[in-house]
PDB file of N, CA and C in Angstrom:
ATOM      1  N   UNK A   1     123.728  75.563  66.536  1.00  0.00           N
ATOM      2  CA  UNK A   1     124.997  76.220  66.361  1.00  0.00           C
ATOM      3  C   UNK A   1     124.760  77.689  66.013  1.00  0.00           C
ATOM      4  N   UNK A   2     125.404  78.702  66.737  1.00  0.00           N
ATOM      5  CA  UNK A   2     125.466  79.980  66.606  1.00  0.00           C
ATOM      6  C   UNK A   2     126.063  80.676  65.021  1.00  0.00           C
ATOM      7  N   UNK A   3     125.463  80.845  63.993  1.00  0.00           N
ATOM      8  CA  UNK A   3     125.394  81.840  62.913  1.00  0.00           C
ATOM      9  C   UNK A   3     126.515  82.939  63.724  1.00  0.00           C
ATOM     10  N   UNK A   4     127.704  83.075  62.705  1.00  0.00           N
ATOM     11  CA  UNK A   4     128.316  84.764  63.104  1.00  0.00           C
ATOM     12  C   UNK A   4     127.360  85.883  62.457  1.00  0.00           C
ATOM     13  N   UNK A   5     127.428  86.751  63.539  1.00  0.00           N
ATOM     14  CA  UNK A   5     126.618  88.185  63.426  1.00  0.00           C
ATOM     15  C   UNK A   5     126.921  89.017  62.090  1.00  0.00           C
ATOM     16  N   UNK A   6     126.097  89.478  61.185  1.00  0.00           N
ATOM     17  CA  UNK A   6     126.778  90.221  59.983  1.00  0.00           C
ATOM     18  C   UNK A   6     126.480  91.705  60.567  1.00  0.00           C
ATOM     19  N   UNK A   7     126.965  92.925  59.972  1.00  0.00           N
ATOM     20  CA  UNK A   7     126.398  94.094  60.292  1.00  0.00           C
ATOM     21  C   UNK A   7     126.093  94.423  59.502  1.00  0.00           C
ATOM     22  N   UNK A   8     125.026  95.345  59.741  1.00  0.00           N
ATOM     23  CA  UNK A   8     124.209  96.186  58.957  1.00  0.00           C
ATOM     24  C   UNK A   8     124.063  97.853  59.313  1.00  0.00           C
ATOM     25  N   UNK A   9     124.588  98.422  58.332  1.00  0.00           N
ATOM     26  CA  UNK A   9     125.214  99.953  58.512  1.00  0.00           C
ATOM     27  C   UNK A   9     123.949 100.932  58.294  1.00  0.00           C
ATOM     28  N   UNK A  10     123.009 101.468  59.164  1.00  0.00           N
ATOM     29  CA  UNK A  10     122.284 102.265  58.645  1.00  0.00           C
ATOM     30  C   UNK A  10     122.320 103.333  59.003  1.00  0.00           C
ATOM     31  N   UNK A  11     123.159 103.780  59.299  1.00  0.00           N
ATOM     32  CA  UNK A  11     123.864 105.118  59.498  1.00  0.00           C
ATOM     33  C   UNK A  11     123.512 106.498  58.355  1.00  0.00           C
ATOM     34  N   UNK A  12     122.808 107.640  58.450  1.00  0.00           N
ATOM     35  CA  UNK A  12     122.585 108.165  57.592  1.00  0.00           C
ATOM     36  C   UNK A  12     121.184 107.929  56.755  1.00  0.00           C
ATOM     37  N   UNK A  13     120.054 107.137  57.486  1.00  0.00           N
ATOM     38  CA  UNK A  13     118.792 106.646  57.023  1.00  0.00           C
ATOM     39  C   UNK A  13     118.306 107.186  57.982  1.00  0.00           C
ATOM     40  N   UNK A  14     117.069 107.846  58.081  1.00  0.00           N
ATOM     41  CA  UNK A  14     116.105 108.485  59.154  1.00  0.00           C
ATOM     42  C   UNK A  14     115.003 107.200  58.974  1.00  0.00           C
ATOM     43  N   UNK A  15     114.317 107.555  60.421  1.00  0.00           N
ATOM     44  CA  UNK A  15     113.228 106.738  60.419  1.00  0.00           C
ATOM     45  C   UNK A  15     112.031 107.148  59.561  1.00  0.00           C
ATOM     46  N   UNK A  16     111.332 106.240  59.069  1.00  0.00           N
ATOM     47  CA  UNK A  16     111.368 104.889  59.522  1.00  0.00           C
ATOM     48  C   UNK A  16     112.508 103.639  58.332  1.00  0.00           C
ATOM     49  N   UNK A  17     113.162 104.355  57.969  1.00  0.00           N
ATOM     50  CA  UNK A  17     114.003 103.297  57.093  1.00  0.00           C
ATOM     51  C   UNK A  17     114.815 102.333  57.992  1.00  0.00           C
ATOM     52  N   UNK A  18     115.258 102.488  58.986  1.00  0.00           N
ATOM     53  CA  UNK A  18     116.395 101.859  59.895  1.00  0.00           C
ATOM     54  C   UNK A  18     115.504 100.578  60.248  1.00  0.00           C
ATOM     55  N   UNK A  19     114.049 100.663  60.449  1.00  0.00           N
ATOM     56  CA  UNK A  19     113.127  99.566  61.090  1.00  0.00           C
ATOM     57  C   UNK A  19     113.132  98.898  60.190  1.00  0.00           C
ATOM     58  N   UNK A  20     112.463  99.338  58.948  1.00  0.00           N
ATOM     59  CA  UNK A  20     112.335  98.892  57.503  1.00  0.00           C
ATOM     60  C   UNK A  20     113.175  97.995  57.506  1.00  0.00           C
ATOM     61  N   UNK A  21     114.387  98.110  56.930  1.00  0.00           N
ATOM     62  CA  UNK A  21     115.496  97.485  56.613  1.00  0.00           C
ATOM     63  C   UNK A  21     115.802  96.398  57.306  1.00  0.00           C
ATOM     64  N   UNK A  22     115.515  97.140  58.880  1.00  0.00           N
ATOM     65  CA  UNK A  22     116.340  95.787  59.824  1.00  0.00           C
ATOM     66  C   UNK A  22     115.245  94.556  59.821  1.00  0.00           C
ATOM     67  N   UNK A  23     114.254  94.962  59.755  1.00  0.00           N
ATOM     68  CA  UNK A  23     113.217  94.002  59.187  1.00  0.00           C
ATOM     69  C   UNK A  23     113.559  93.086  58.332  1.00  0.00           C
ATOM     70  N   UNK A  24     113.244  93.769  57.008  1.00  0.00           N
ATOM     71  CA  UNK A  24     113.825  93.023  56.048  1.00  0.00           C
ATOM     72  C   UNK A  24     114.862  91.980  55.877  1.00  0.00           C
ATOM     73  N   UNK A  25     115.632  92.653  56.586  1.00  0.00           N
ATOM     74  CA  UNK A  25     116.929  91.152  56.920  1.00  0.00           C
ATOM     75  C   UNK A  25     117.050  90.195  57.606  1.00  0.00           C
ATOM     76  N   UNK A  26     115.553  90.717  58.784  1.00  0.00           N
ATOM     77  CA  UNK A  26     115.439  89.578  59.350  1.00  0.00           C
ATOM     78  C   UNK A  26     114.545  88.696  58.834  1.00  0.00           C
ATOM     79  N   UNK A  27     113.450  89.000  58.269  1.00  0.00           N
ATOM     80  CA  UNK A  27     112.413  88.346  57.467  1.00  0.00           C
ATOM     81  C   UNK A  27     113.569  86.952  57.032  1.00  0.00           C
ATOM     82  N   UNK A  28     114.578  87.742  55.957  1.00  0.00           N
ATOM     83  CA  UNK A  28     115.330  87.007  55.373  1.00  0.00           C
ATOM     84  C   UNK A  28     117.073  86.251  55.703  1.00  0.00           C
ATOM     85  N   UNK A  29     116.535  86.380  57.284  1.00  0.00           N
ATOM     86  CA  UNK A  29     117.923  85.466  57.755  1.00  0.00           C
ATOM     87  C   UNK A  29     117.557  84.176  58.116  1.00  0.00           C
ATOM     88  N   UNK A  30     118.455  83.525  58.369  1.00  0.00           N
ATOM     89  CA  UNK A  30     118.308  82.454  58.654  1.00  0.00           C
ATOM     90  C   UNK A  30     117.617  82.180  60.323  1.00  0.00           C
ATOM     91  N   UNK A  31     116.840  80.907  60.361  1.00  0.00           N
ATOM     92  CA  UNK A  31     116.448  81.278  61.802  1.00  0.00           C
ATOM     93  C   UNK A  31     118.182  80.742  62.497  1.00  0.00           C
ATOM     94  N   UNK A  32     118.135  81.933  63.969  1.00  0.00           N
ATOM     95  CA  UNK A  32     119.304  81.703  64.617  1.00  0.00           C
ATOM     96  C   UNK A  32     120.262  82.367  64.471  1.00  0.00           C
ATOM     97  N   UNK A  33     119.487  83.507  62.708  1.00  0.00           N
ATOM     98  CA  UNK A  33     121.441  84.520  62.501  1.00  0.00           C
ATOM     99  C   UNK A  33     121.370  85.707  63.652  1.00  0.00           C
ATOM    100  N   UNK A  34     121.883  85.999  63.658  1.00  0.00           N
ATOM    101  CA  UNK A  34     122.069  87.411  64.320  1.00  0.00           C
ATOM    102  C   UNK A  34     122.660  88.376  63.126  1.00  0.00           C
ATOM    103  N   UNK A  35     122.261  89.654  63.794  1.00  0.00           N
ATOM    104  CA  UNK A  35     122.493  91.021  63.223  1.00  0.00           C
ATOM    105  C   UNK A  35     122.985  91.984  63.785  1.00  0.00           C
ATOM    106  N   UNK A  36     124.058  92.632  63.833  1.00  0.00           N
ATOM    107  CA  UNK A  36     124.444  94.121  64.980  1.00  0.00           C
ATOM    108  C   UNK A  36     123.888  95.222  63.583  1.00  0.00           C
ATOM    109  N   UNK A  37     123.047  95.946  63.806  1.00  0.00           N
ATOM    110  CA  UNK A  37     122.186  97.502  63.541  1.00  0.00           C
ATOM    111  C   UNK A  37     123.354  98.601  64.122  1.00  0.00           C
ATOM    112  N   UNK A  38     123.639  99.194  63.426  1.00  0.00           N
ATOM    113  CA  UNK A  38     124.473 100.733  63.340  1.00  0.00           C
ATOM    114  C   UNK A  38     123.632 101.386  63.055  1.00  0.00           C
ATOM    115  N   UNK A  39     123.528 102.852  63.964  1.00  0.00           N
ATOM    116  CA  UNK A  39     122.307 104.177  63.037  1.00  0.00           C
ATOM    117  C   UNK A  39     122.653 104.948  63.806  1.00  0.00           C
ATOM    118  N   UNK A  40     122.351 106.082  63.232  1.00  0.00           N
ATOM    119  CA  UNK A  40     122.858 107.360  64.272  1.00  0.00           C
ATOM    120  C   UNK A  40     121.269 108.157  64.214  1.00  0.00           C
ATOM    121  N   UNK A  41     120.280 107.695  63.620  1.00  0.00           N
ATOM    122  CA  UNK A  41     119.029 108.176  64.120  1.00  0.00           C
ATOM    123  C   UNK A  41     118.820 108.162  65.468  1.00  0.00           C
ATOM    124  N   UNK A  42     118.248 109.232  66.580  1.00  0.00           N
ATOM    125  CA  UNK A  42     118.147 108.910  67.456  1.00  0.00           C
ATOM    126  C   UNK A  42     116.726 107.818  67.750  1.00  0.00           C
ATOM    127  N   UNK A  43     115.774 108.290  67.059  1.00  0.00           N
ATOM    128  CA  UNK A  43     114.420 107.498  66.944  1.00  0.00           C
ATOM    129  C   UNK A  43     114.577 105.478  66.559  1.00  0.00           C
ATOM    130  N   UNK A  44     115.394 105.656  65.857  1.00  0.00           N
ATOM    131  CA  UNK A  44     115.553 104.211  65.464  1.00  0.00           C
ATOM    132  C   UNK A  44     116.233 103.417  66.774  1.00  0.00           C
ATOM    133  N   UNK A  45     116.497 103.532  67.793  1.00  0.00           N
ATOM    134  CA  UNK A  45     117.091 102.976  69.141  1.00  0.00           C
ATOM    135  C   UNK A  45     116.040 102.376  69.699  1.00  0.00           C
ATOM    136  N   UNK A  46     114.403 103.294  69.109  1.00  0.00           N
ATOM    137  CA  UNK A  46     113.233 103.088  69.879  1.00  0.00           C
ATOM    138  C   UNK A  46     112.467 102.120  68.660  1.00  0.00           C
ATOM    139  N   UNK A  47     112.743 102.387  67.485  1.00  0.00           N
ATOM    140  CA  UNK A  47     111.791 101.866  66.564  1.00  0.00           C
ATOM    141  C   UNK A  47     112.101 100.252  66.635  1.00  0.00           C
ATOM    142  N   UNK A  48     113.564 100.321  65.996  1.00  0.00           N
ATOM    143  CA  UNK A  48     113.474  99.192  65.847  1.00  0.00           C
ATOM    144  C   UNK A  48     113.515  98.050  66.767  1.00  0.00           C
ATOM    145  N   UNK A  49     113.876  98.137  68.125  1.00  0.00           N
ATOM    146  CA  UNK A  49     113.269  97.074  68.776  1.00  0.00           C
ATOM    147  C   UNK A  49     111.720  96.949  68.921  1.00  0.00           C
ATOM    148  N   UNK A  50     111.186  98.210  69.153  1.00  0.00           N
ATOM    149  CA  UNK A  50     109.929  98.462  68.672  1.00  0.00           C
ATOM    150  C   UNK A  50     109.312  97.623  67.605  1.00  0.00           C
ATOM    151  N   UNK A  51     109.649  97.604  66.352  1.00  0.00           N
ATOM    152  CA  UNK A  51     109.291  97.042  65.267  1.00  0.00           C
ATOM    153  C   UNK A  51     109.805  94.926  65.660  1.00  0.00           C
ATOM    154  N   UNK A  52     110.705  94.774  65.860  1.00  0.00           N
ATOM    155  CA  UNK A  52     111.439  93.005  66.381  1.00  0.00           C
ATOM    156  C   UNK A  52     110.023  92.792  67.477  1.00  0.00           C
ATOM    157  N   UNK A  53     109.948  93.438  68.499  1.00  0.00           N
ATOM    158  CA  UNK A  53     108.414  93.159  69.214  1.00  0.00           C
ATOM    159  C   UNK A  53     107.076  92.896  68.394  1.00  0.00           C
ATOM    160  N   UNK A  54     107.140  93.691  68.216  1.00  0.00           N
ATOM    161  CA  UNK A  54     105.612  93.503  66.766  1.00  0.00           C
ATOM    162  C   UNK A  54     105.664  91.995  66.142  1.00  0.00           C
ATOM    163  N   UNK A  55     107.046  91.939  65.047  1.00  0.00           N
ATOM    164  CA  UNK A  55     107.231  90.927  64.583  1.00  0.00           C
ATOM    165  C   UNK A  55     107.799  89.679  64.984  1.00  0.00           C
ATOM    166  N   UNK A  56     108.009  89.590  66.332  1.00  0.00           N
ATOM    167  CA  UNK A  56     108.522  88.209  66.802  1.00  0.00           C
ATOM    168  C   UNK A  56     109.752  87.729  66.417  1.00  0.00           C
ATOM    169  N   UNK A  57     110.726  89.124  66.358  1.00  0.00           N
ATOM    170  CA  UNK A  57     112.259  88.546  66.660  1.00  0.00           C
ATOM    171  C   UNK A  57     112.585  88.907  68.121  1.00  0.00           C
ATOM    172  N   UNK A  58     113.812  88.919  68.047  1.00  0.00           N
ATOM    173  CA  UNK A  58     114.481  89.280  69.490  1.00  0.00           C
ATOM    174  C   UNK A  58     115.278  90.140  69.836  1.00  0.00           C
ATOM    175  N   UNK A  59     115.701  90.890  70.444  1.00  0.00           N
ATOM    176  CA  UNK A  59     116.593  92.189  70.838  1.00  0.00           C
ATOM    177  C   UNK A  59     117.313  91.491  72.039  1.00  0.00           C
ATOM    178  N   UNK A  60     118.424  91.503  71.520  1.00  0.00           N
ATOM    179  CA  UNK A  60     119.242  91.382  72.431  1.00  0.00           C
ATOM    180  C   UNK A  60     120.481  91.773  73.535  1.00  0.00           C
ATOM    181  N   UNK A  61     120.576  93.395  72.769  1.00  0.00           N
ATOM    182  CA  UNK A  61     121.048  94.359  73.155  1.00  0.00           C
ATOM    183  C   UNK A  61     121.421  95.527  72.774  1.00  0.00           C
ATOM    184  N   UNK A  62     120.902  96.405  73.361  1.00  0.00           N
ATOM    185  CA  UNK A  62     121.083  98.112  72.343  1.00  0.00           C
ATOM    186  C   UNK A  62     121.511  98.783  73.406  1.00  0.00           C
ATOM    187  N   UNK A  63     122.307  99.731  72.712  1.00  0.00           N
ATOM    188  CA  UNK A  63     123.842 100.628  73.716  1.00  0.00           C
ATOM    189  C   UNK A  63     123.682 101.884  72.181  1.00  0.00           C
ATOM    190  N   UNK A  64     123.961 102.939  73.212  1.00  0.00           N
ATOM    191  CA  UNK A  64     123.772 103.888  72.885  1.00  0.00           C
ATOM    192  C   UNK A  64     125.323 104.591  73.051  1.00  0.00           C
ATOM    193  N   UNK A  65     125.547 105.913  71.935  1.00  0.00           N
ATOM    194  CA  UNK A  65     126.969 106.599  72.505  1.00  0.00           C
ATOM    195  C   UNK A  65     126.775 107.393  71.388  1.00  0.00           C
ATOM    196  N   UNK A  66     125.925 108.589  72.316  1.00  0.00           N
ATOM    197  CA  UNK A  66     125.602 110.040  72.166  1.00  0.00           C
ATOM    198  C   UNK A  66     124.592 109.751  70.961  1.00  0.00           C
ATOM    199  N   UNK A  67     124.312 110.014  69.426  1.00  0.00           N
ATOM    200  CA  UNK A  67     123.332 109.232  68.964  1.00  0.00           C
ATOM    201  C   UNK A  67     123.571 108.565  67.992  1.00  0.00           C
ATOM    202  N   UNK A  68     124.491 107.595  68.152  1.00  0.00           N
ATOM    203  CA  UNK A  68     124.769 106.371  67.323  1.00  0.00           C
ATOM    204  C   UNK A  68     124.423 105.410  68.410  1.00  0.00           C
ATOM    205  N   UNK A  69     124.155 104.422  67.905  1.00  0.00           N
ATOM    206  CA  UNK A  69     123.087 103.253  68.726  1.00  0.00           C
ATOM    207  C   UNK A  69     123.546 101.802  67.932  1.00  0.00           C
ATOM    208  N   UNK A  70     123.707 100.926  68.929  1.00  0.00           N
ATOM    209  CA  UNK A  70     124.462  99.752  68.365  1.00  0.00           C
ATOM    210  C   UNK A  70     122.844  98.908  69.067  1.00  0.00           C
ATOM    211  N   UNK A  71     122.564  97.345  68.103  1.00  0.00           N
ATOM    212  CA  UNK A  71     121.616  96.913  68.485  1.00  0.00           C
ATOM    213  C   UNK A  71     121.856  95.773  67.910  1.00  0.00           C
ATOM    214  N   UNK A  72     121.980  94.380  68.741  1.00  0.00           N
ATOM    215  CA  UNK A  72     121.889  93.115  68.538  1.00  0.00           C
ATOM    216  C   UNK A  72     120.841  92.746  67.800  1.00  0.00           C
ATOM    217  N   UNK A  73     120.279  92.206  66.877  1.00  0.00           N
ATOM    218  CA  UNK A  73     118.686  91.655  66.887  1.00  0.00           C
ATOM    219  C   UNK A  73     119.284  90.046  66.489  1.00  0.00           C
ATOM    220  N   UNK A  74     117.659  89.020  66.582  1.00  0.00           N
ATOM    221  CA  UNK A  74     118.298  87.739  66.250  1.00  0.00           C
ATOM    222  C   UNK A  74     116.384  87.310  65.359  1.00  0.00           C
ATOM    223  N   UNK A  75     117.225  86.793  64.372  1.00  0.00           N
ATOM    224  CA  UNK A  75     115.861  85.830  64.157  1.00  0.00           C
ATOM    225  C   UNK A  75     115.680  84.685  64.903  1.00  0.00           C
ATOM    226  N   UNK A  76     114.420  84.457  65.320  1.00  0.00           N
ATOM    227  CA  UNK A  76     114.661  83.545  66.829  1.00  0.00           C
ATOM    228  C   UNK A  76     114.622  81.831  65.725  1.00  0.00           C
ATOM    229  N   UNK A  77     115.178  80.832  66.238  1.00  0.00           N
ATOM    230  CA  UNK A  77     114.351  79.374  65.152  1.00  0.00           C
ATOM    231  C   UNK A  77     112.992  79.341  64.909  1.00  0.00           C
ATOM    232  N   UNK A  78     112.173  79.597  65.622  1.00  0.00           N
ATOM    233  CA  UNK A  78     110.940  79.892  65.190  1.00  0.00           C
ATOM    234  C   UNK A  78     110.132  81.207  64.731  1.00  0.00           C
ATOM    235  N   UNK A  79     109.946  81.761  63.787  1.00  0.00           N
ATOM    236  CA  UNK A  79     109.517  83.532  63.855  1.00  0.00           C
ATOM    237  C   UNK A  79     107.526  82.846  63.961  1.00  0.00           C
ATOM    238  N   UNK A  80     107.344  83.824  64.943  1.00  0.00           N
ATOM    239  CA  UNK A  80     105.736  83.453  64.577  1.00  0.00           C
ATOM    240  C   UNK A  80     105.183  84.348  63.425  1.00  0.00           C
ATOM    241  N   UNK A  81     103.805  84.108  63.163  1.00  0.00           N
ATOM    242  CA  UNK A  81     103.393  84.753  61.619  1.00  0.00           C
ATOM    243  C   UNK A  81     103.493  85.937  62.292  1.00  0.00           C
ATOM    244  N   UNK A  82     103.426  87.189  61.631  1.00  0.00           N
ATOM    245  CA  UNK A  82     103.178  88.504  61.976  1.00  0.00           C
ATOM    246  C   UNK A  82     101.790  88.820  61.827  1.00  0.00           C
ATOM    247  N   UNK A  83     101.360  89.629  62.810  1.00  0.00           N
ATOM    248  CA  UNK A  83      99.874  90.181  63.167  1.00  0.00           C
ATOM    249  C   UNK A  83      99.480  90.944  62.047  1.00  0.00           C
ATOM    250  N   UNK A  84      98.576  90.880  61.835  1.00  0.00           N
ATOM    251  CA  UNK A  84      97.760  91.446  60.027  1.00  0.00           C
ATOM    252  C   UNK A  84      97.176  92.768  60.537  1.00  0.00           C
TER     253      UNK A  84
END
């Protein structure tokens, strides 16, 4: 069963905090929640799916409009360990 999406406002955080963070929440969601990411960093559009690759979540869609950047992420049911 699909978890509703919470948002997470990081609007006004330069990188690398936007990765940081979105991390962090995923570390600590449930497997299966989803997350919509707000930021108006332009760099964080790149990081943080950037960073969900590394760690074995998922991106599921990032849209851009001018440099605020909207970005799905999901903790998948399984997260694999993260690379040391």
């Amino acid at each position: 069963m699909d978890q509703e999406s919470e948002i997470l406002d990081l609007t006004g955080l330069k990188c690398p905090l936007p990765a940081l963070y979105a991390r962090r929440w995923l570390e600590r969601a449930a497997p299966g929640q989803r997350v919509v990411v707000l930021t108006d960093d332009p760099m964080a559009a790149i990081d943080v799916p950037h960073m969900c690759h590394q760690e074995g979540f998922c991106v599921e869609a990032v849209s851009r409009n001018g440099v605020h950047a909207r970005m799905v992420l999901l903790r998948p049911e399984l997260t694999p360990p993260a690379s040391a």
